[in-house]
Protein backbone atom coordinates (compact mmCIF):
# COMPACT_ATOMS: atom_id res chain seq x y z
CA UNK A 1 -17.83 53.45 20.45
CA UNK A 2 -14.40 54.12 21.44
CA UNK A 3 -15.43 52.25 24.65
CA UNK A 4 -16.26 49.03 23.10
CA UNK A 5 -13.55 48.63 20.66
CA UNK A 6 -11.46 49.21 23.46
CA UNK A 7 -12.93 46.98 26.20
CA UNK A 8 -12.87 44.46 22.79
CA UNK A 9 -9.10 44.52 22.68
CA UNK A 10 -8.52 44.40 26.12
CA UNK A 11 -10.64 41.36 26.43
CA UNK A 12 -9.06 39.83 23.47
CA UNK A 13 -5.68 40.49 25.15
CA UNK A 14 -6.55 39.07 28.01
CA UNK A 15 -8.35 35.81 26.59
CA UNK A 16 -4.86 35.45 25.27
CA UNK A 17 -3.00 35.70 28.51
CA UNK A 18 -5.24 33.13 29.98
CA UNK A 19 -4.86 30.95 27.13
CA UNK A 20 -1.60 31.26 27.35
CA UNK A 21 -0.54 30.80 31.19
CA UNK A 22 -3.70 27.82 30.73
CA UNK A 23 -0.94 26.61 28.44
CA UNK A 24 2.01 26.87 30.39
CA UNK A 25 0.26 25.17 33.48
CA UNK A 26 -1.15 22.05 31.56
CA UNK A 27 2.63 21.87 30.15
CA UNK A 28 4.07 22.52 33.69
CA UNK A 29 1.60 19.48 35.05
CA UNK A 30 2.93 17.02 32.33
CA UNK A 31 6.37 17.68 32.76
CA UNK A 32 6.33 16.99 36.82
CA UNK A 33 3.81 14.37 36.10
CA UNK A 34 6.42 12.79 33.74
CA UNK A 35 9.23 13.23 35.82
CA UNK A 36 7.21 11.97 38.64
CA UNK A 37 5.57 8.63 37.73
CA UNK A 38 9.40 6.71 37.16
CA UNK A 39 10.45 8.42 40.06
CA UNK A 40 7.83 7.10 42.25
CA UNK A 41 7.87 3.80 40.13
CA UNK A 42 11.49 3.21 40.77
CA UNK A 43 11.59 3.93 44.68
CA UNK A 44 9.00 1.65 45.11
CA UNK A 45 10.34 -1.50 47.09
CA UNK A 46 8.16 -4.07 45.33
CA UNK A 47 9.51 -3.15 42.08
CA UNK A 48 13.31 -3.26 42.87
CA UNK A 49 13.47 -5.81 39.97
CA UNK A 50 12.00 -3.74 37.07
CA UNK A 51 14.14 -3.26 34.70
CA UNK A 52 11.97 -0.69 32.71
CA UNK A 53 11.37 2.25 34.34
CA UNK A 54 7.65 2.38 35.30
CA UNK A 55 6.77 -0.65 34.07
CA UNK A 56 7.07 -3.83 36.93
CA UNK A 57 9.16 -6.57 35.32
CA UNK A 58 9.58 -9.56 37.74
CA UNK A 59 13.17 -11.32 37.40
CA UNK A 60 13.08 -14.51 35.22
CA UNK A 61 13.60 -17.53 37.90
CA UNK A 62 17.22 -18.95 36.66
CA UNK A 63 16.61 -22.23 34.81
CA UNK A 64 19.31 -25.29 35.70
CA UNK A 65 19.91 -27.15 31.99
CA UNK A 66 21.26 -30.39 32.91
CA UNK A 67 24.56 -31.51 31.12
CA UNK A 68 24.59 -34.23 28.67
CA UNK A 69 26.39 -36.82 30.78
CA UNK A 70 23.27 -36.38 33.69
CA UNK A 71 20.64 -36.59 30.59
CA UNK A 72 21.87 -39.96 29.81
CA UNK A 73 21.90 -41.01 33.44
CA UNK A 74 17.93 -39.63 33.90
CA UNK A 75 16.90 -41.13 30.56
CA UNK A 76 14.45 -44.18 31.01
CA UNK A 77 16.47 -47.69 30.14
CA UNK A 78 13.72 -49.06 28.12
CA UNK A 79 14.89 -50.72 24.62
CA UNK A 80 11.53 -51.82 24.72
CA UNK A 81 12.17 -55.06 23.19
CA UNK A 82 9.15 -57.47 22.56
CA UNK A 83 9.39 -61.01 21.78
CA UNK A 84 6.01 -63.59 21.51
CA UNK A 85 7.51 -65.81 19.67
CA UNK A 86 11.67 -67.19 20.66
CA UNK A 87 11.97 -69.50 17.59
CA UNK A 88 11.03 -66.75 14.90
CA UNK A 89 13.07 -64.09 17.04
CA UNK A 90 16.22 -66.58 17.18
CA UNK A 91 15.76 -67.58 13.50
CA UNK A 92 15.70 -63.56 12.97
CA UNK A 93 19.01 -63.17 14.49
CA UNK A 94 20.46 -66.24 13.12
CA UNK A 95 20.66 -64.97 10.21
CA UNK A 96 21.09 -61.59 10.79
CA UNK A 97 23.71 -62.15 12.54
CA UNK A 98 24.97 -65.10 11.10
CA UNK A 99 25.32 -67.43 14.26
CA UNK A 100 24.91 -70.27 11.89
CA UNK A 101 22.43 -72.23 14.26
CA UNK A 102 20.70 -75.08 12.67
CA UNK A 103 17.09 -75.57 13.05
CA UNK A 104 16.89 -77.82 15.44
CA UNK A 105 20.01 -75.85 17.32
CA UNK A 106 17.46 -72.79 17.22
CA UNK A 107 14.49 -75.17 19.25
CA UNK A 108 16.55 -76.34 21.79
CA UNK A 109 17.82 -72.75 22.81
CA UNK A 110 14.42 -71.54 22.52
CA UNK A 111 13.48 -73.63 25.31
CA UNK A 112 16.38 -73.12 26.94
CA UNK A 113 16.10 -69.25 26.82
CA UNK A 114 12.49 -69.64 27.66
CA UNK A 115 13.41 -71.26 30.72
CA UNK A 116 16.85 -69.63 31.81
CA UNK A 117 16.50 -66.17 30.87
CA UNK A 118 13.06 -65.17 29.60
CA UNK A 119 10.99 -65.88 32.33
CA UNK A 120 11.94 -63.17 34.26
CA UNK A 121 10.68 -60.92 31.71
CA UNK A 122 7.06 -62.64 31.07
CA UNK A 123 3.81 -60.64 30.81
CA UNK A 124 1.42 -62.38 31.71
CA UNK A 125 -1.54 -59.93 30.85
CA UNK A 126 -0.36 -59.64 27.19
CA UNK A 127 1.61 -63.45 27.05
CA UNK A 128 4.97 -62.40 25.36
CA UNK A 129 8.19 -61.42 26.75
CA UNK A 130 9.42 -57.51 26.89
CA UNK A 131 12.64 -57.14 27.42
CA UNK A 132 13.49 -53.96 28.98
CA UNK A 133 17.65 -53.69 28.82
CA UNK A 134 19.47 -54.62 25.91
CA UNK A 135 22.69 -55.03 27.88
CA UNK A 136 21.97 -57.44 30.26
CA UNK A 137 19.39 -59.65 28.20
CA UNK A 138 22.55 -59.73 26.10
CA UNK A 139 24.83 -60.65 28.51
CA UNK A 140 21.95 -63.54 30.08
CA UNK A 141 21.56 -64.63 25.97
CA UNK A 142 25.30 -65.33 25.02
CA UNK A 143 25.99 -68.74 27.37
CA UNK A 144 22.23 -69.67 26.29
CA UNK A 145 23.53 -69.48 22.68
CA UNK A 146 27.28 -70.10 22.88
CA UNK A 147 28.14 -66.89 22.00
CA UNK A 148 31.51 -64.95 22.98
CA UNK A 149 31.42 -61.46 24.31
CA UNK A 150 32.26 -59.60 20.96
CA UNK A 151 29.27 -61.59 19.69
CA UNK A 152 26.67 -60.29 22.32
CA UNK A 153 28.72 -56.59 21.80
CA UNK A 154 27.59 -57.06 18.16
CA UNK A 155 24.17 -58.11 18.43
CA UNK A 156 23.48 -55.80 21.36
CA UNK A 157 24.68 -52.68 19.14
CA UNK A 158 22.97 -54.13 15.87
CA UNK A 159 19.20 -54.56 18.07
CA UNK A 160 19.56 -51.11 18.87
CA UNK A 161 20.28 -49.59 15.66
CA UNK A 162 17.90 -52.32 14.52
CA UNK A 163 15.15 -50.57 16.90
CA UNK A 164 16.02 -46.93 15.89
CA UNK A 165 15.22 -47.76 11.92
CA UNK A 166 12.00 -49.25 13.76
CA UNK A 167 11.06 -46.62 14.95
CA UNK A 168 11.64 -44.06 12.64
CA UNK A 169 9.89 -46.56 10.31
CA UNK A 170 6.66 -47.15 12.76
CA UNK A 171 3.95 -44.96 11.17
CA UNK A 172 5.53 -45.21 7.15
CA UNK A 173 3.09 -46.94 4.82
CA UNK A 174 4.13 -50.36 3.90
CA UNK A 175 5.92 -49.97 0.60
CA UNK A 176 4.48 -52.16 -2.19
């Protein structure tokens, strides 16, 4: 009996010792294999950009933001102006503007405008007249019209406001 008690405890004892040195080498294998994996990671030549370590981060491509000043020069130059009708566009003005043309001062640039200056902006496909640059539709307009440069300056910067409140306006429900 003394036999088996004691062959008992020395096989307890040494279930222990194997437990623990199991222990130690499972802990030993985790350390090196923590130790390891950056360290292999980070010698790697493909992954000379990471900037985690272990974890493959490609560089961000630099982005060029263009300045204001070459935003404006990119920027499409189309006011987008669309006229099918002179006479109710020039009456418009007119009075917007307050030209004081008379009627019949109104018809005869009409024509005029319609035969000087408009026809190089006809559409044939949708018959009306899109003007495409506010500045020099102005500049062709003011002889057509009589008008001196501060008055094209004025009605050039009005039709643009004049087309910002239209837009901004475009999809608003008409009020009642």
């Amino acid at each position: 009996m003394d036999f088996v008690c004691r062959g008992g405890k020395e096989r307890e004892h040494m279930e222990k010792r194997t437990l623990i040195r199991t222990f130690f080498i499972l802990l030993a294998l985790l350390l090196a294999g923590v130790i390891m994996v950056p360290v292999m990671s980070a010698s790697d030549e493909e992954c000379e950009s990471s900037t985690i370590i272990g974890i493959d981060v490609p560089v961000p491509e630099p982005t060029v933001v263009p300045s204001d000043e070459t935003l404006q020069s990119l920027r499409e130059k189309d006011d987008g102006v669309i006229i099918d009708d002179t006479i109710v566009y020039l009456t418009y003005w007119n009075e917007r503007m307050k030209w004081n043309l008379s009627e019949e001062e109104i018809k005869s640039c009409s024509r005029d405008l319609e035969e000087e200056v408009l026809v190089r902006y006809y559409d044939e496909d949708h018959d009306y007249y899109h003007i495409n640059d506010l500045d020099i539709f102005g500049e062709a307009l003011g002889p057509v019209l009589g008008l001196n440069k501060e008055h094209v300056v004025a009605f050039v910067q009005t039709h643009r406001e004049q087309l910002v409140i239209d837009r901004q306006n475009h999809h608003r429900p008409p009020e009642l």
